[in-house]
N, C-alpha and C. Protein backbone atom coordinates (compact mmCIF):
# COMPACT_ATOMS: atom_id res chain seq x y z
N UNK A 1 39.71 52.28 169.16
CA UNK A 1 39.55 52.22 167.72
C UNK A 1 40.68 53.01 167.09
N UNK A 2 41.11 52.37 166.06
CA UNK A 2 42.26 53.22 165.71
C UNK A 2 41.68 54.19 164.68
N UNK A 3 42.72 55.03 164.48
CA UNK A 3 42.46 55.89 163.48
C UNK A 3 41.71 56.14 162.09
N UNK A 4 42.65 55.15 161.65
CA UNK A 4 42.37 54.78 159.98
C UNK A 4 40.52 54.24 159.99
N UNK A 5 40.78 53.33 160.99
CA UNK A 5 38.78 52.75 161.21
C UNK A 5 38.28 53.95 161.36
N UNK A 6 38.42 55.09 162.30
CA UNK A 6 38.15 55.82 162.33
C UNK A 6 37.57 57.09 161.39
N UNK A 7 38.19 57.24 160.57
CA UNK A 7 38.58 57.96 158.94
C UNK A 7 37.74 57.00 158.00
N UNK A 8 37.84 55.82 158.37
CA UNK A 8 36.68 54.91 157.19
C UNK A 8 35.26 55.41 157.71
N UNK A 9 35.09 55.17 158.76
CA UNK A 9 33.68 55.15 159.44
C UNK A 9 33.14 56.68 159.33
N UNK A 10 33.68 57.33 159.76
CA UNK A 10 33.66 58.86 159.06
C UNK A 10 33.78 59.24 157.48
N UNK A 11 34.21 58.59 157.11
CA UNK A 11 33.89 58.67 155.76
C UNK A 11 32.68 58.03 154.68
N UNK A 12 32.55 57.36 155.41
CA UNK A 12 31.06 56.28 155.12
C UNK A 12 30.09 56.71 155.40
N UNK A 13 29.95 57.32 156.74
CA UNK A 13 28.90 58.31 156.87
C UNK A 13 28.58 59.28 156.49
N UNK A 14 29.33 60.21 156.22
CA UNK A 14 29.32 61.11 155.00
C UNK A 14 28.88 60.80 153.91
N UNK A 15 29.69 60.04 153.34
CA UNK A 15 29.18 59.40 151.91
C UNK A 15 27.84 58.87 151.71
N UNK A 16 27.37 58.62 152.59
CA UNK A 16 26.00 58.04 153.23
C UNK A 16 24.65 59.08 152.70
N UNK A 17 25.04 59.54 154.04
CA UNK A 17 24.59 61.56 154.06
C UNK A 17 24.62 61.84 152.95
N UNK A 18 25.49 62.09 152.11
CA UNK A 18 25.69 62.62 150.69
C UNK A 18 25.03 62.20 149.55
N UNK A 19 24.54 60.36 149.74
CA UNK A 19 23.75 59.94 148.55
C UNK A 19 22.67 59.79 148.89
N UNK A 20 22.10 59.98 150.30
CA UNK A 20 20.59 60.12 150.73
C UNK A 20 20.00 61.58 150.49
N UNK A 21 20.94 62.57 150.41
CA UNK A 21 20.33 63.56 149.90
C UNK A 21 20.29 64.17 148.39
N UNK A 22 21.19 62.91 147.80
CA UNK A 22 20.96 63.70 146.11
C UNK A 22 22.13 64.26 145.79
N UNK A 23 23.49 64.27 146.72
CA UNK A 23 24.58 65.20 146.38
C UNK A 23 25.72 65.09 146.31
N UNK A 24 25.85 63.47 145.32
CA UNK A 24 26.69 62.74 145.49
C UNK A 24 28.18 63.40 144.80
N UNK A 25 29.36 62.98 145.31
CA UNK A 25 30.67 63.95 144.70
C UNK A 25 31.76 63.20 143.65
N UNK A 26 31.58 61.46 144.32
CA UNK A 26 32.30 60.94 143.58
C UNK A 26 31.72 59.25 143.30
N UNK A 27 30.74 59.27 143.21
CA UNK A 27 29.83 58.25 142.75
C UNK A 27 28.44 58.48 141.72
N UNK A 28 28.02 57.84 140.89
CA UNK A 28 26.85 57.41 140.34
C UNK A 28 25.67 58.27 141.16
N UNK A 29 25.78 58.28 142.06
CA UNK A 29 24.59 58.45 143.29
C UNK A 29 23.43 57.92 143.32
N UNK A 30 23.70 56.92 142.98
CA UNK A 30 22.45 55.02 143.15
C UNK A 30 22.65 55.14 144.48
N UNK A 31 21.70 54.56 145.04
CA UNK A 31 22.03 53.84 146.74
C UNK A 31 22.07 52.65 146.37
N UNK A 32 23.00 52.29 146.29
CA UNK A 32 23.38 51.20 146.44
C UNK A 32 24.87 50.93 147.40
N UNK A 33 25.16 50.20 147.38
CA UNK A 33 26.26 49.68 149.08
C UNK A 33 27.49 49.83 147.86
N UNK A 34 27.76 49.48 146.28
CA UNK A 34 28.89 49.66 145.98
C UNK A 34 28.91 51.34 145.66
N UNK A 35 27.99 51.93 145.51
CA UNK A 35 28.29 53.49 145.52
C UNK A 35 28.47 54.08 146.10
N UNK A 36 28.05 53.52 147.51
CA UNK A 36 27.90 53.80 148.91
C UNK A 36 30.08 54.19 148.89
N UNK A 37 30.53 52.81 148.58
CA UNK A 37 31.99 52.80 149.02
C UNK A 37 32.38 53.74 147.92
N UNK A 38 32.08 53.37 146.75
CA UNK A 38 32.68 54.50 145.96
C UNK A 38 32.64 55.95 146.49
N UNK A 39 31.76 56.59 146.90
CA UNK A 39 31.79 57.90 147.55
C UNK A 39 32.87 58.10 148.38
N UNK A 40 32.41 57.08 149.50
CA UNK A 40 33.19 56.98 150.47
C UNK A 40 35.25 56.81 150.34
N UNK A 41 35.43 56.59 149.21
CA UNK A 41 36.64 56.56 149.14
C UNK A 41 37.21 55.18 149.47
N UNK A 42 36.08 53.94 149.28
CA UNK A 42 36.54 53.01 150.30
C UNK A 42 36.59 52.13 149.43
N UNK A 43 37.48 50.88 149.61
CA UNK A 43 37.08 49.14 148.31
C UNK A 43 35.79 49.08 149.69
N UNK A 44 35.03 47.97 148.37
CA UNK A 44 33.55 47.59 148.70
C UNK A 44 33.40 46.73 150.41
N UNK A 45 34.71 45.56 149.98
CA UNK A 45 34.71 44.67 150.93
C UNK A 45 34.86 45.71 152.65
N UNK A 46 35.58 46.52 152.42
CA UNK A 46 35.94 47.89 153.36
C UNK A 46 34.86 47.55 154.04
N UNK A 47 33.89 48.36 153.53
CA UNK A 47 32.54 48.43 153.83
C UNK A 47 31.64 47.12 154.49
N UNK A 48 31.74 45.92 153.39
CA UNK A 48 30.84 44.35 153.93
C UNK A 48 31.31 44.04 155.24
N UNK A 49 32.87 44.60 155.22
CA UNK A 49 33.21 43.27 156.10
C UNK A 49 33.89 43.72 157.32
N UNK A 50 34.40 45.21 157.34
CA UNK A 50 34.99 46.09 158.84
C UNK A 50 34.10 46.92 158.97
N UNK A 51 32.96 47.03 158.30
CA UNK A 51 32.10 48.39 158.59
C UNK A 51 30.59 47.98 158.22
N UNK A 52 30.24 46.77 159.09
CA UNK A 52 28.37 45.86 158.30
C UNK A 52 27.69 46.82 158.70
N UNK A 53 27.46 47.23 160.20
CA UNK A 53 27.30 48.31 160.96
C UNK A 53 26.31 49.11 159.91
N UNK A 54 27.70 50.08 159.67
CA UNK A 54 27.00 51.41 158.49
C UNK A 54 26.52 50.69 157.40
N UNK A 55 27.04 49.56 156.77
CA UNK A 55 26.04 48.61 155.69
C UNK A 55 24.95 48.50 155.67
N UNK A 56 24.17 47.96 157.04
CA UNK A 56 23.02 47.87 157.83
C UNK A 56 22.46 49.32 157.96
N UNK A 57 22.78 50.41 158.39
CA UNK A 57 22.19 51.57 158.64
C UNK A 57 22.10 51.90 157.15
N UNK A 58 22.83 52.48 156.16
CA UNK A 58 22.44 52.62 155.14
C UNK A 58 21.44 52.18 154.15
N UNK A 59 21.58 50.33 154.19
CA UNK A 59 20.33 49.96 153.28
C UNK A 59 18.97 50.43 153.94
N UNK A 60 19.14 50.03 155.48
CA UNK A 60 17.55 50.69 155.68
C UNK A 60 17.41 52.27 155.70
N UNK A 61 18.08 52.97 155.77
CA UNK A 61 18.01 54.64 154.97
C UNK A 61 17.55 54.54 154.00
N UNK A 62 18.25 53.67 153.04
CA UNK A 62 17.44 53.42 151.69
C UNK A 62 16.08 52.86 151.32
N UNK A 63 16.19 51.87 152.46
CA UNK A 63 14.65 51.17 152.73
C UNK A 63 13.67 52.33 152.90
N UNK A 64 13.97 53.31 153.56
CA UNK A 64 13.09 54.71 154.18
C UNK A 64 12.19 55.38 152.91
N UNK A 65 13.54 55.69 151.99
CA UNK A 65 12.88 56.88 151.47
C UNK A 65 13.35 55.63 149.80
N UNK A 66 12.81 54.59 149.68
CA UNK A 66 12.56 53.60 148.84
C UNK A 66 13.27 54.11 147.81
N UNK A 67 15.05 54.06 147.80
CA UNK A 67 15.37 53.57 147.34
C UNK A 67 15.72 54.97 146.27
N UNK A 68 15.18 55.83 146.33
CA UNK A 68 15.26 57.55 146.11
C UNK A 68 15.80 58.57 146.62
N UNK A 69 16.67 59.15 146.30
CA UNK A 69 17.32 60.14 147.08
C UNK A 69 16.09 61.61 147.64
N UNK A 70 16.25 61.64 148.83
CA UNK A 70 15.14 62.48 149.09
C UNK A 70 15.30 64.00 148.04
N UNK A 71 16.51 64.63 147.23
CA UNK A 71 16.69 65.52 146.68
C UNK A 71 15.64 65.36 145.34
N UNK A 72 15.76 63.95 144.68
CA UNK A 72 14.84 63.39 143.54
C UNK A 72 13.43 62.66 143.99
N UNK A 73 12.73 63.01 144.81
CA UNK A 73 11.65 61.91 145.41
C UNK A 73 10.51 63.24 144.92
N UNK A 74 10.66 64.53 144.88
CA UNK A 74 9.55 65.46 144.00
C UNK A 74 9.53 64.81 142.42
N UNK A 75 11.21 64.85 142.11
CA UNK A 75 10.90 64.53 140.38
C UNK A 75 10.10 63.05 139.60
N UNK A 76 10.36 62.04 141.20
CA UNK A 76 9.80 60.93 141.01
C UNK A 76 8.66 61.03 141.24
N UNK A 77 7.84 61.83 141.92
CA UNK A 77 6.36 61.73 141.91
C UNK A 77 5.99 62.85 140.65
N UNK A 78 6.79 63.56 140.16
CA UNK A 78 6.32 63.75 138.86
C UNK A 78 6.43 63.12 137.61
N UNK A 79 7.50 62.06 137.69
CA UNK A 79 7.23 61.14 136.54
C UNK A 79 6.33 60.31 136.98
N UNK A 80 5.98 60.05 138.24
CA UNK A 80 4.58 59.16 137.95
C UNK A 80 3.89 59.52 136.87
N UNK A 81 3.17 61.01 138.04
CA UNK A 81 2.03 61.36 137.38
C UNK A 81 1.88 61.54 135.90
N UNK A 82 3.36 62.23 134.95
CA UNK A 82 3.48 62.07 133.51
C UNK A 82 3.21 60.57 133.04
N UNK A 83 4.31 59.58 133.11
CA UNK A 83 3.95 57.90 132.96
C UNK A 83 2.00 58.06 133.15
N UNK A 84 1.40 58.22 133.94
CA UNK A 84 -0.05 57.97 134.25
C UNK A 84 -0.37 58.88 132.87
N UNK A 85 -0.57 59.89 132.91
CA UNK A 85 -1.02 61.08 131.91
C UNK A 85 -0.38 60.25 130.64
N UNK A 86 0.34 59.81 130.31
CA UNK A 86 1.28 58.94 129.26
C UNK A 86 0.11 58.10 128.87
N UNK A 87 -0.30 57.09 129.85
CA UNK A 87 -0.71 55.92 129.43
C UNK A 87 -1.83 56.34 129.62
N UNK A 88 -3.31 57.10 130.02
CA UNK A 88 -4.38 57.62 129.56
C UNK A 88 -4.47 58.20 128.08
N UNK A 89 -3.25 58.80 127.79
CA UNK A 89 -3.25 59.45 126.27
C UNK A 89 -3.62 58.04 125.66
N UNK A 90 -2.11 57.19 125.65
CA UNK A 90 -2.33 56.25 124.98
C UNK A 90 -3.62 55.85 124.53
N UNK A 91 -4.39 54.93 125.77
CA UNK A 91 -5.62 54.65 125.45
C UNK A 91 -6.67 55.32 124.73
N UNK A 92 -6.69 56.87 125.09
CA UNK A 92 -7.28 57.35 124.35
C UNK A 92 -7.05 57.81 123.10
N UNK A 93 -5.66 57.62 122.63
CA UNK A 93 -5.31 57.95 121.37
C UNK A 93 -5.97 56.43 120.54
N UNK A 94 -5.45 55.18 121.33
CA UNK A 94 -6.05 53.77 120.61
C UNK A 94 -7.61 53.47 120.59
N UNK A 95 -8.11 54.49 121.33
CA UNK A 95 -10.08 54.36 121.22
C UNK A 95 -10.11 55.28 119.82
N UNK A 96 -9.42 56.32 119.88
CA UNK A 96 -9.71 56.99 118.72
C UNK A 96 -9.91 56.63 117.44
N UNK A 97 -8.25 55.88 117.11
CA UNK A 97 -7.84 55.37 116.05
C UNK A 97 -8.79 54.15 115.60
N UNK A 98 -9.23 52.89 116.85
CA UNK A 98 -10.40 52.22 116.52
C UNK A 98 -11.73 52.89 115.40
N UNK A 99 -11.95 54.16 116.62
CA UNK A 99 -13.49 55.07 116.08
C UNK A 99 -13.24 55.31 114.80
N UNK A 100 -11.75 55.77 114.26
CA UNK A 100 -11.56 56.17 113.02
C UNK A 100 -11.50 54.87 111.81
N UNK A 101 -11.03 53.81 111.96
CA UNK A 101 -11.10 52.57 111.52
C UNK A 101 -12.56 52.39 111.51
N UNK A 102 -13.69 52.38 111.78
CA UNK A 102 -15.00 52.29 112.27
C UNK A 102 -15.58 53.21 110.66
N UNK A 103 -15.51 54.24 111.44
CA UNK A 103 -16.09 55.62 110.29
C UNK A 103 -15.43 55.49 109.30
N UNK A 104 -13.85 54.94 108.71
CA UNK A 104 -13.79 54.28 107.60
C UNK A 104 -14.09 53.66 106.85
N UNK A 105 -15.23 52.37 107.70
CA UNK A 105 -15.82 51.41 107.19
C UNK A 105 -17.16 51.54 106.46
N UNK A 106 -17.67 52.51 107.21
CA UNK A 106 -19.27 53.29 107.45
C UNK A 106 -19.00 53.89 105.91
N UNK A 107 -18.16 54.61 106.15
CA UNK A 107 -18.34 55.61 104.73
C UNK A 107 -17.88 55.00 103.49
N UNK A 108 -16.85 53.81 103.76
CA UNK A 108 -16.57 53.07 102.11
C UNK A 108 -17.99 52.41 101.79
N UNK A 109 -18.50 52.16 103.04
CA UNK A 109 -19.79 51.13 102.55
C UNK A 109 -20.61 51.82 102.02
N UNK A 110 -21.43 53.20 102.61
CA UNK A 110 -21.89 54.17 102.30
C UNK A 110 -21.91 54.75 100.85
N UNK A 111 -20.12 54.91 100.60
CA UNK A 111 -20.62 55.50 99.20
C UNK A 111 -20.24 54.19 98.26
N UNK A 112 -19.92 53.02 98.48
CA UNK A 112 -20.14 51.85 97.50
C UNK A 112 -21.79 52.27 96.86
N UNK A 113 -22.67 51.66 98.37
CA UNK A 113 -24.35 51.79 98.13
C UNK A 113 -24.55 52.69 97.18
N UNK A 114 -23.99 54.20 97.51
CA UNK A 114 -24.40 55.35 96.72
C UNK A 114 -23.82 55.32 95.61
N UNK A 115 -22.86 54.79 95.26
CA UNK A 115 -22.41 54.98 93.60
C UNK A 115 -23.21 53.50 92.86
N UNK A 116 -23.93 52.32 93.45
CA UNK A 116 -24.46 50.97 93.26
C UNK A 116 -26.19 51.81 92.49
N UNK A 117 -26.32 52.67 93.71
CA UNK A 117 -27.90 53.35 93.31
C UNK A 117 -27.79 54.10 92.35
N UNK A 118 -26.81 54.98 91.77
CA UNK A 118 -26.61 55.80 91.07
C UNK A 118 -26.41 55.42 89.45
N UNK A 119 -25.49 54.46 89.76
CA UNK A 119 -25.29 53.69 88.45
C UNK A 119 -27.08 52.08 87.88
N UNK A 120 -27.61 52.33 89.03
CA UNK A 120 -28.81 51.16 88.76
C UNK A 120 -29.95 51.95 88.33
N UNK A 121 -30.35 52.91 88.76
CA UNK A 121 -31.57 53.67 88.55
C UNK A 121 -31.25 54.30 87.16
N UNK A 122 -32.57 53.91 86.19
CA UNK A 122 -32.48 54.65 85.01
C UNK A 122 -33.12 55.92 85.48
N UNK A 123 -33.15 56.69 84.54
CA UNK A 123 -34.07 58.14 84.81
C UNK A 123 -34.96 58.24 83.84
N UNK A 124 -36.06 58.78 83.60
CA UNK A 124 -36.98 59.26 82.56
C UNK A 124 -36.21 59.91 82.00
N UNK A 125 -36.32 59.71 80.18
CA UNK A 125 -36.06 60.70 79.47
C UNK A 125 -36.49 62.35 79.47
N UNK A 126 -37.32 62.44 80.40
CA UNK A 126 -37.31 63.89 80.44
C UNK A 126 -36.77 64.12 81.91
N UNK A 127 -35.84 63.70 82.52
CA UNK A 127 -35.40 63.98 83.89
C UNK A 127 -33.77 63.75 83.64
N UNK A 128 -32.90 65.05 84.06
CA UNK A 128 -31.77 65.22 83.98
C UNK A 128 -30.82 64.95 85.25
N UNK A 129 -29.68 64.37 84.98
CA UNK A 129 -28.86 63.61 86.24
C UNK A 129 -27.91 65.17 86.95
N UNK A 130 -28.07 65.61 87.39
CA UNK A 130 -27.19 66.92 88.23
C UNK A 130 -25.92 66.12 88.55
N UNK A 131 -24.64 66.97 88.09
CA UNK A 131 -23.76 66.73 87.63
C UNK A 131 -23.16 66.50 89.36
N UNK A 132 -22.02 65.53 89.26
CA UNK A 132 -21.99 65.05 91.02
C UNK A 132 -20.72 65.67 91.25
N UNK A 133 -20.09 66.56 89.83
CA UNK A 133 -18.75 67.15 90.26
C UNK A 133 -19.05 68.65 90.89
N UNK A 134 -18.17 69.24 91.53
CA UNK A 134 -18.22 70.82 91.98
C UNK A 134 -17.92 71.37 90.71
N UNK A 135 -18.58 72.38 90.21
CA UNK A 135 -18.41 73.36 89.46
C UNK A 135 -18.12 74.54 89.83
N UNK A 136 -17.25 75.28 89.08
CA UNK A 136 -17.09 76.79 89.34
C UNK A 136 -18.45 77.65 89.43
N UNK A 137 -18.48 78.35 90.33
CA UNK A 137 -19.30 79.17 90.89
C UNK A 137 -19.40 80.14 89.33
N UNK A 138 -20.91 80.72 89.17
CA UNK A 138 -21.08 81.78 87.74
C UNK A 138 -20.40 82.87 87.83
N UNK A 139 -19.98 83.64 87.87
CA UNK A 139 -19.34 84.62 87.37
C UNK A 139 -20.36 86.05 87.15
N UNK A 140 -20.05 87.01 88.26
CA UNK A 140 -20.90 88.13 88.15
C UNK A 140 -20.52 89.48 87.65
């Protein structure tokens, strides 16, 4: 094997190494096979077509740890769990807002009735209507 193959293939592996753990130097640090070469210092075809080999070992590295650099695979199981906690709020923020739309309805109807009774019922002339505004408290 000559040299230069040599220096690719060593360099690919590295570069490899480097984006499976999160610590990429001169790429994106996607796993993906063109970042893969970008790291590596290499054109893409480099890689497809003198080096399938490490092509093959890499995607299934990636296949392993799905596609996540094992350095980010804690932060990804914490955006799950946020996304989850996310979309429970949601729902429960949209049950709320329903309940509140609800008790909106209750109480326009409510005091329609009560201002309908208020204004229909006469009173005896000797029976006085208590005033329905707040008044200032008497003064001591």
């Amino acid at each position: 094997m000559s040299t230069d193959r040599t220096a690719e293939r060593d360099a690919i592996q590295a570069a490899a190494q480097r984006l499976l753990a999160g610590t990429p130097t001169r790429s994106t640090g996607a796993l993906t096979v063109v970042q893969l070469a970008a790291e590596a210092g290499v054109k893409r075809w480099v890689l497809t077509h003198k080096h399938p080999d490490l092509r093959k070992e890499f995607e299934a590295a990636r296949e392993s740890v799905n596609g996540i650099p094992i350095a980010f695979q804690n932060l990804q199981a914490k955006v799950d769990d946020l996304e989850a906690a996310n979309r429970r709020l949601r729902d429960h923020n949209n049950e709320l807002i329903e309940r509140n739309e609800i008790y909106a309805q209750v109480i326009h109807a409510l005091t329609t009735e009560l201002t309908e009774l208020r204004q229909d019922r006469s009173l005896p002339t000797n029976v006085r209507r208590l005033p329905t505004e707040p008044t200032a408290p008497p003064r001591t």
